[in-house]
N, C-alpha and C. Protein backbone atom coordinates (compact mmCIF):
# COMPACT_ATOMS: atom_id res chain seq x y z
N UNK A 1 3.04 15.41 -52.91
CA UNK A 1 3.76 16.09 -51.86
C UNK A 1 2.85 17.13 -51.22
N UNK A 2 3.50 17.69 -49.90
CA UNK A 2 2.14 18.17 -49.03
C UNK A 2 2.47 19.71 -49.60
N UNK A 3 1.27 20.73 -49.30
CA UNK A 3 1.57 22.01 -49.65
C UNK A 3 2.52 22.38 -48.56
N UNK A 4 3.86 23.09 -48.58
CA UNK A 4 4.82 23.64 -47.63
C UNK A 4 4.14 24.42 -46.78
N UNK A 5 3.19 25.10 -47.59
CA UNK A 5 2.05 26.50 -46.40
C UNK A 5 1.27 25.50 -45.03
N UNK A 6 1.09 24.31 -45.19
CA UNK A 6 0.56 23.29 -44.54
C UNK A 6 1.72 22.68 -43.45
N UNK A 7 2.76 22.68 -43.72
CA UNK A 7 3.75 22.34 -42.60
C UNK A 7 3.73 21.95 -41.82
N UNK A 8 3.61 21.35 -40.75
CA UNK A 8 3.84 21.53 -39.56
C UNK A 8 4.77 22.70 -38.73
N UNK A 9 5.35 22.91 -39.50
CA UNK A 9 7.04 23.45 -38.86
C UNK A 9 6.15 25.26 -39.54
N UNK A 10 5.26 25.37 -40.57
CA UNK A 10 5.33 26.46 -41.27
C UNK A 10 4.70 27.39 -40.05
N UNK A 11 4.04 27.14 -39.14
CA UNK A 11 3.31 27.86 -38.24
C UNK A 11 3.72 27.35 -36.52
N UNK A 12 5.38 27.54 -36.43
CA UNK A 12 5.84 26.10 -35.49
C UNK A 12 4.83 27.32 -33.63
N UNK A 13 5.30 26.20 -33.43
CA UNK A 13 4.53 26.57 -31.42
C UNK A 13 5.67 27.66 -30.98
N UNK A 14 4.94 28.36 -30.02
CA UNK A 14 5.79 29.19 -29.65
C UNK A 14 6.44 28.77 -28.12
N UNK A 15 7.42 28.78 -27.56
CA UNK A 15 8.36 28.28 -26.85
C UNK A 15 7.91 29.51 -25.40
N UNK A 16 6.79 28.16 -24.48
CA UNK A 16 7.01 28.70 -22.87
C UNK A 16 6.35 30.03 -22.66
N UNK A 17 5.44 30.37 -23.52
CA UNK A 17 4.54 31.49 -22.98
C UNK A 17 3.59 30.42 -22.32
N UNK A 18 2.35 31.29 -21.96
CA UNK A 18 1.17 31.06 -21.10
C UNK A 18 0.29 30.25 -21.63
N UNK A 19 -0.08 29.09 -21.32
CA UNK A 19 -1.17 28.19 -22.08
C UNK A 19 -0.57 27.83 -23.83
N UNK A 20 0.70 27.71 -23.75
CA UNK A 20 1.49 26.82 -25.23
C UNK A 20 1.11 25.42 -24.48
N UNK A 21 1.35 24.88 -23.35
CA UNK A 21 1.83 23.55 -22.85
C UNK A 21 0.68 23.00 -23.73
N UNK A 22 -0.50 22.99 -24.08
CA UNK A 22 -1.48 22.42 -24.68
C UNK A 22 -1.08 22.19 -26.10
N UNK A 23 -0.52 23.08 -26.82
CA UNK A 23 -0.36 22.99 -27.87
C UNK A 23 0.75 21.90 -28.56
N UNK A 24 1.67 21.80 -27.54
CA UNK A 24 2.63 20.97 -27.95
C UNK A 24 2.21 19.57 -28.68
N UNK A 25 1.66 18.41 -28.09
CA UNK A 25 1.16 17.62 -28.63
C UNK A 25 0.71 17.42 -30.00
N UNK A 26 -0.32 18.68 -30.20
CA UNK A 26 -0.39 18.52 -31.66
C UNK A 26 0.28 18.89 -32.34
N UNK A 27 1.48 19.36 -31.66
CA UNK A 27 2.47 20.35 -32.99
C UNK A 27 3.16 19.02 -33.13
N UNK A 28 3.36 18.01 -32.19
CA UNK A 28 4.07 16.55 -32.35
C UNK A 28 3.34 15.87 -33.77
N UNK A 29 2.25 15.77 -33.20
CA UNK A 29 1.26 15.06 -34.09
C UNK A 29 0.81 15.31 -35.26
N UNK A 30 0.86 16.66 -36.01
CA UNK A 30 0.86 17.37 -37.25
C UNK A 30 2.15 17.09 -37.71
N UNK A 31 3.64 17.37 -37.12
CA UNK A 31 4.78 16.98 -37.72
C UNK A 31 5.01 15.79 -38.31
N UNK A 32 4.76 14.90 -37.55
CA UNK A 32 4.65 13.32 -38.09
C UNK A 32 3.75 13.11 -38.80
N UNK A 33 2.56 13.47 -39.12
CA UNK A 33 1.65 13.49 -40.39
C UNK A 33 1.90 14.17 -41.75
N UNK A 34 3.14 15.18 -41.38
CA UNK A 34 3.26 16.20 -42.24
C UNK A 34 4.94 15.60 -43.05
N UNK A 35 5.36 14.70 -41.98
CA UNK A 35 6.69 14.53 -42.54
C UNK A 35 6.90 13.22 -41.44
N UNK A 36 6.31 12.09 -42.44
CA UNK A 36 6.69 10.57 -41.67
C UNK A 36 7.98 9.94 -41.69
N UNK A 37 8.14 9.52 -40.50
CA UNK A 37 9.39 9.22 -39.95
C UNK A 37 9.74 10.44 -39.27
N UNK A 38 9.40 11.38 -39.13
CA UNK A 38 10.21 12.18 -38.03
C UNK A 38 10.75 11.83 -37.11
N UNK A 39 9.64 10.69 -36.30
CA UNK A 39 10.08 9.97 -34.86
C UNK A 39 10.25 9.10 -35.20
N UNK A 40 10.47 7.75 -34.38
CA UNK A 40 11.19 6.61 -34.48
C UNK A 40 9.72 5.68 -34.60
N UNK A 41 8.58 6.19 -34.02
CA UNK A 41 7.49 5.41 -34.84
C UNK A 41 6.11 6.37 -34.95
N UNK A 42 5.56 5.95 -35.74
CA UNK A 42 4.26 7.11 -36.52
C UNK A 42 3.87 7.23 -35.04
N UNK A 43 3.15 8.50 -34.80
CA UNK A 43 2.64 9.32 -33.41
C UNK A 43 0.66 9.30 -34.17
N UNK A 44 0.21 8.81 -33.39
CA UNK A 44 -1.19 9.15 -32.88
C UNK A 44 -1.41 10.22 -31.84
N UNK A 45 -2.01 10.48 -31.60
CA UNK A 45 -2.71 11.90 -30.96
C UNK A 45 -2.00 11.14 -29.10
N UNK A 46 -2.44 9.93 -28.36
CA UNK A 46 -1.80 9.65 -27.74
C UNK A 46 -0.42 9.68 -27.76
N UNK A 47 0.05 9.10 -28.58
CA UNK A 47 1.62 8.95 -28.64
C UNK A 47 2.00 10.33 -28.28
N UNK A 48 2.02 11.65 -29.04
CA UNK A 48 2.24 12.83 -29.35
C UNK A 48 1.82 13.48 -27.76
N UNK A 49 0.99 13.08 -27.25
CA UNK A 49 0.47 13.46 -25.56
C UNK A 49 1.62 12.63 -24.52
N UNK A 50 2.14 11.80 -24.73
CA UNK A 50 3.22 10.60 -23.70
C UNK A 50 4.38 11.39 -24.47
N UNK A 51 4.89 11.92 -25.64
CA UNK A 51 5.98 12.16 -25.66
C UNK A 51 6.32 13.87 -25.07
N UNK A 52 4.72 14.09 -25.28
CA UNK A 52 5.02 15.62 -24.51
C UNK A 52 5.36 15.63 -22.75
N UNK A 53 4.57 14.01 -22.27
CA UNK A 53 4.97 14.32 -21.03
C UNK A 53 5.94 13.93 -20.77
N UNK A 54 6.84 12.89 -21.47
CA UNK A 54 7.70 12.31 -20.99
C UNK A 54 8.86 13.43 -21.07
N UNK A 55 8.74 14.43 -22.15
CA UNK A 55 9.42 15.53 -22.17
C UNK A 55 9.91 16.77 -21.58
N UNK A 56 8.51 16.82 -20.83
CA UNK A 56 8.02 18.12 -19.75
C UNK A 56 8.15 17.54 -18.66
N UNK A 57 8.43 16.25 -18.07
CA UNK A 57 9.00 15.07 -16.88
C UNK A 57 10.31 15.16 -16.98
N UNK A 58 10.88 15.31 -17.66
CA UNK A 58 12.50 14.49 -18.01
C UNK A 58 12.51 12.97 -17.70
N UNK A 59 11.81 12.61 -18.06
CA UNK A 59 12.21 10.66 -17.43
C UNK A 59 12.94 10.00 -18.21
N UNK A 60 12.92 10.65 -19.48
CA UNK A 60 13.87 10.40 -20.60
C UNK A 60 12.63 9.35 -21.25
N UNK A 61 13.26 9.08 -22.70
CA UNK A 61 13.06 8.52 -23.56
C UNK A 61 13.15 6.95 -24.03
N UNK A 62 13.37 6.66 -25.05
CA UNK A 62 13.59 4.82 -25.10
C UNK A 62 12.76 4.91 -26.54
N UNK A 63 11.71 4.35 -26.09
CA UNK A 63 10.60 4.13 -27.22
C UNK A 63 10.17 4.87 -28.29
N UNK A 64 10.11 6.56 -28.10
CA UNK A 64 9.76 7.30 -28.76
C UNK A 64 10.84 8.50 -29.24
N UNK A 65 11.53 8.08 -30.52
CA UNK A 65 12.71 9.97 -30.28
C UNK A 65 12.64 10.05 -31.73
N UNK A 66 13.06 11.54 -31.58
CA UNK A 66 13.25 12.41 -32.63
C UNK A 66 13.62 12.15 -33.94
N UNK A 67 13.23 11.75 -34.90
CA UNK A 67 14.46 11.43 -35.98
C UNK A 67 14.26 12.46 -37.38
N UNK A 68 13.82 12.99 -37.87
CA UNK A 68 14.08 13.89 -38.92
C UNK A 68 14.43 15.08 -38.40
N UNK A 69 14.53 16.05 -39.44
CA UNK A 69 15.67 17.08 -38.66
C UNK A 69 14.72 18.50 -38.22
N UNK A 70 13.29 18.29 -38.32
CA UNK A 70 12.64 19.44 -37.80
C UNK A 70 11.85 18.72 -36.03
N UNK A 71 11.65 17.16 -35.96
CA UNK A 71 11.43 17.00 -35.25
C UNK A 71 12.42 17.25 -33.49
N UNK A 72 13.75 17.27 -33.39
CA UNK A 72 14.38 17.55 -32.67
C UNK A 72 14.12 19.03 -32.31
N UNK A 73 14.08 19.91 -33.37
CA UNK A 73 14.21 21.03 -33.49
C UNK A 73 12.68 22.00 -32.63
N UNK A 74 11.67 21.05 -32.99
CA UNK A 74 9.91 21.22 -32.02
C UNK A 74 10.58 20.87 -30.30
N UNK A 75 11.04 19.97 -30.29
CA UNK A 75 11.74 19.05 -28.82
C UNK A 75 12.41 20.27 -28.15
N UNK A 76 13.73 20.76 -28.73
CA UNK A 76 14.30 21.58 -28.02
C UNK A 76 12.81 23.17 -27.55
N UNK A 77 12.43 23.24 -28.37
CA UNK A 77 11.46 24.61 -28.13
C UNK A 77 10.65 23.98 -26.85
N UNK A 78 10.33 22.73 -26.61
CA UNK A 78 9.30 22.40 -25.84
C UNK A 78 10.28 22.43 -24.45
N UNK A 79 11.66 22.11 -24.68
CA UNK A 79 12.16 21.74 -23.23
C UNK A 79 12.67 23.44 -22.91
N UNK A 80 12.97 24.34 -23.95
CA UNK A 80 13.48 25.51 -23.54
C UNK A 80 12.25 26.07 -22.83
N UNK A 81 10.71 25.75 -23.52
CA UNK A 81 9.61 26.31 -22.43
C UNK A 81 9.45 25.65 -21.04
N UNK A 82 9.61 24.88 -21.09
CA UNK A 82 9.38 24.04 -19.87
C UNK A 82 10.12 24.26 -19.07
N UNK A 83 11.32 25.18 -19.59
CA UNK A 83 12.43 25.24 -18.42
C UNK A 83 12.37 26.99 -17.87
N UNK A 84 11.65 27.86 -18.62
CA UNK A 84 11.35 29.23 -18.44
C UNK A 84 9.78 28.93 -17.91
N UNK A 85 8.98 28.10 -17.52
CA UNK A 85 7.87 28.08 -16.87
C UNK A 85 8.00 27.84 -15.86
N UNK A 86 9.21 25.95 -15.72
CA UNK A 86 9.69 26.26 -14.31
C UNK A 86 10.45 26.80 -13.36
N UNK A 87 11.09 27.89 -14.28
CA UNK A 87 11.73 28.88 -13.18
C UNK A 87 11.07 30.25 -13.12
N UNK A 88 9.67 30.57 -14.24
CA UNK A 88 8.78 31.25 -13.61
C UNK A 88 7.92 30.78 -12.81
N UNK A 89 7.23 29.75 -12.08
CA UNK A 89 6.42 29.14 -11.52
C UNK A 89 7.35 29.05 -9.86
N UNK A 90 8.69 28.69 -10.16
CA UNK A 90 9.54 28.34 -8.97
C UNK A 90 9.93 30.05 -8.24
N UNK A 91 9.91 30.83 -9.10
CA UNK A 91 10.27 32.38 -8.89
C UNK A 91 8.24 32.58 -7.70
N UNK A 92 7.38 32.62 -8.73
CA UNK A 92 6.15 32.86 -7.96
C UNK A 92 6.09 32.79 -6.38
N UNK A 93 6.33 31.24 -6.37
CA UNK A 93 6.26 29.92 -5.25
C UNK A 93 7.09 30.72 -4.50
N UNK A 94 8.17 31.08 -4.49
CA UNK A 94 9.45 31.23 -3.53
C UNK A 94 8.68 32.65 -2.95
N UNK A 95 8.28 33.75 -3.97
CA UNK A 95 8.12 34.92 -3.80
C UNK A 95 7.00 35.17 -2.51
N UNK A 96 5.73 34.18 -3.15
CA UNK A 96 4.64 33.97 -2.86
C UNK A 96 4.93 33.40 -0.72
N UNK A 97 6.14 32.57 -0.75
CA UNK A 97 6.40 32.06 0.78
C UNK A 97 6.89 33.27 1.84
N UNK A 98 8.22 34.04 0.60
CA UNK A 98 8.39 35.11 1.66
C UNK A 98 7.12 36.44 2.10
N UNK A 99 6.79 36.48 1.13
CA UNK A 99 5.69 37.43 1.32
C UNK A 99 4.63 37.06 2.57
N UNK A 100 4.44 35.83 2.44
CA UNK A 100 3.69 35.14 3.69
C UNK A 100 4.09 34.97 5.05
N UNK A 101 5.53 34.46 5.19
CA UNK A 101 6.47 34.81 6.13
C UNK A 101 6.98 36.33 6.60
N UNK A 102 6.42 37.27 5.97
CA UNK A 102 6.74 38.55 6.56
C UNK A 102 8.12 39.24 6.20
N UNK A 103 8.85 37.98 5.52
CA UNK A 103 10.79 38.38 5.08
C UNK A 103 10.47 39.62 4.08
N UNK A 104 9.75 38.82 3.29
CA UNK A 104 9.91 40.14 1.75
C UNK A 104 11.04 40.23 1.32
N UNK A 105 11.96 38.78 1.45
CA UNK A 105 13.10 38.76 1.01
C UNK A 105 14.42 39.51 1.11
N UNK A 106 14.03 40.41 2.62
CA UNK A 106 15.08 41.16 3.07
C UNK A 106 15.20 40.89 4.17
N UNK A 107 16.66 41.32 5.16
CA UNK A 107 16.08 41.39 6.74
C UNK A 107 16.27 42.36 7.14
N UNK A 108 15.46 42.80 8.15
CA UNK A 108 15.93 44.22 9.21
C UNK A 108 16.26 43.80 10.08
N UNK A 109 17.92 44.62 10.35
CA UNK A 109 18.54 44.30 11.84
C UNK A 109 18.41 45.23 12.83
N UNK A 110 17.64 45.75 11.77
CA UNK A 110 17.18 47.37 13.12
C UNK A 110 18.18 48.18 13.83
N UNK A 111 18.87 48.10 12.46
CA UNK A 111 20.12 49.21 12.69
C UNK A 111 19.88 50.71 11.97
């Protein structure tokens, strides 16, 4: 049996800060080495890269899902980041247009 300090899960990814998106993959790919069968079939370093994108896409799934009970549990952290990146990235973008447009996100009616 594997040492628990070795885990996958013992040192899990942290959820949607700055430069995690890289990390995900291997946190896929250490889990399933660390605890086979997690997913529905053993993950190679590819596999673990297609399920991160298919994840961070939403195109949904089929071929590759979750099945032991820490692997779902990596999944949700990856989609809760993905969803606080793209509404910090979509916040930037928006900010970044009015500022360019001169609005500054207010109007003056010059009253």
């Amino acid at each position: 049996m594997a040492d628990p300090s070795h885990h996958a899960l013992a040192h899990p990814p942290t959820a949607g800060g700055p430069g995690t998106r890289h990390h995900q993959p291997a946190a896929y790919y250490l889990l399933e080495r660390a605890d086979p069968g997690s997913f529905s079939e053993p993950l190679t370093r590819t596999d673990a890269l297609y399920f991160t994108l298919v994840t961070f896409s939403t195109v949904g799934y089929g071929d590759i899902t979750a099945q032991s009970e820490a692997a779902p549990i990596v999944t949700m952290a990856q989609v809760t980041g993905d969803l606080l990146l793209l509404g910090v990235a979509s916040r930037i973008v928006v900010t970044a247009a009015r500022a360019g447009s001169g609005g500054g996100g207010t109007r003056d009616t010059g009253r």
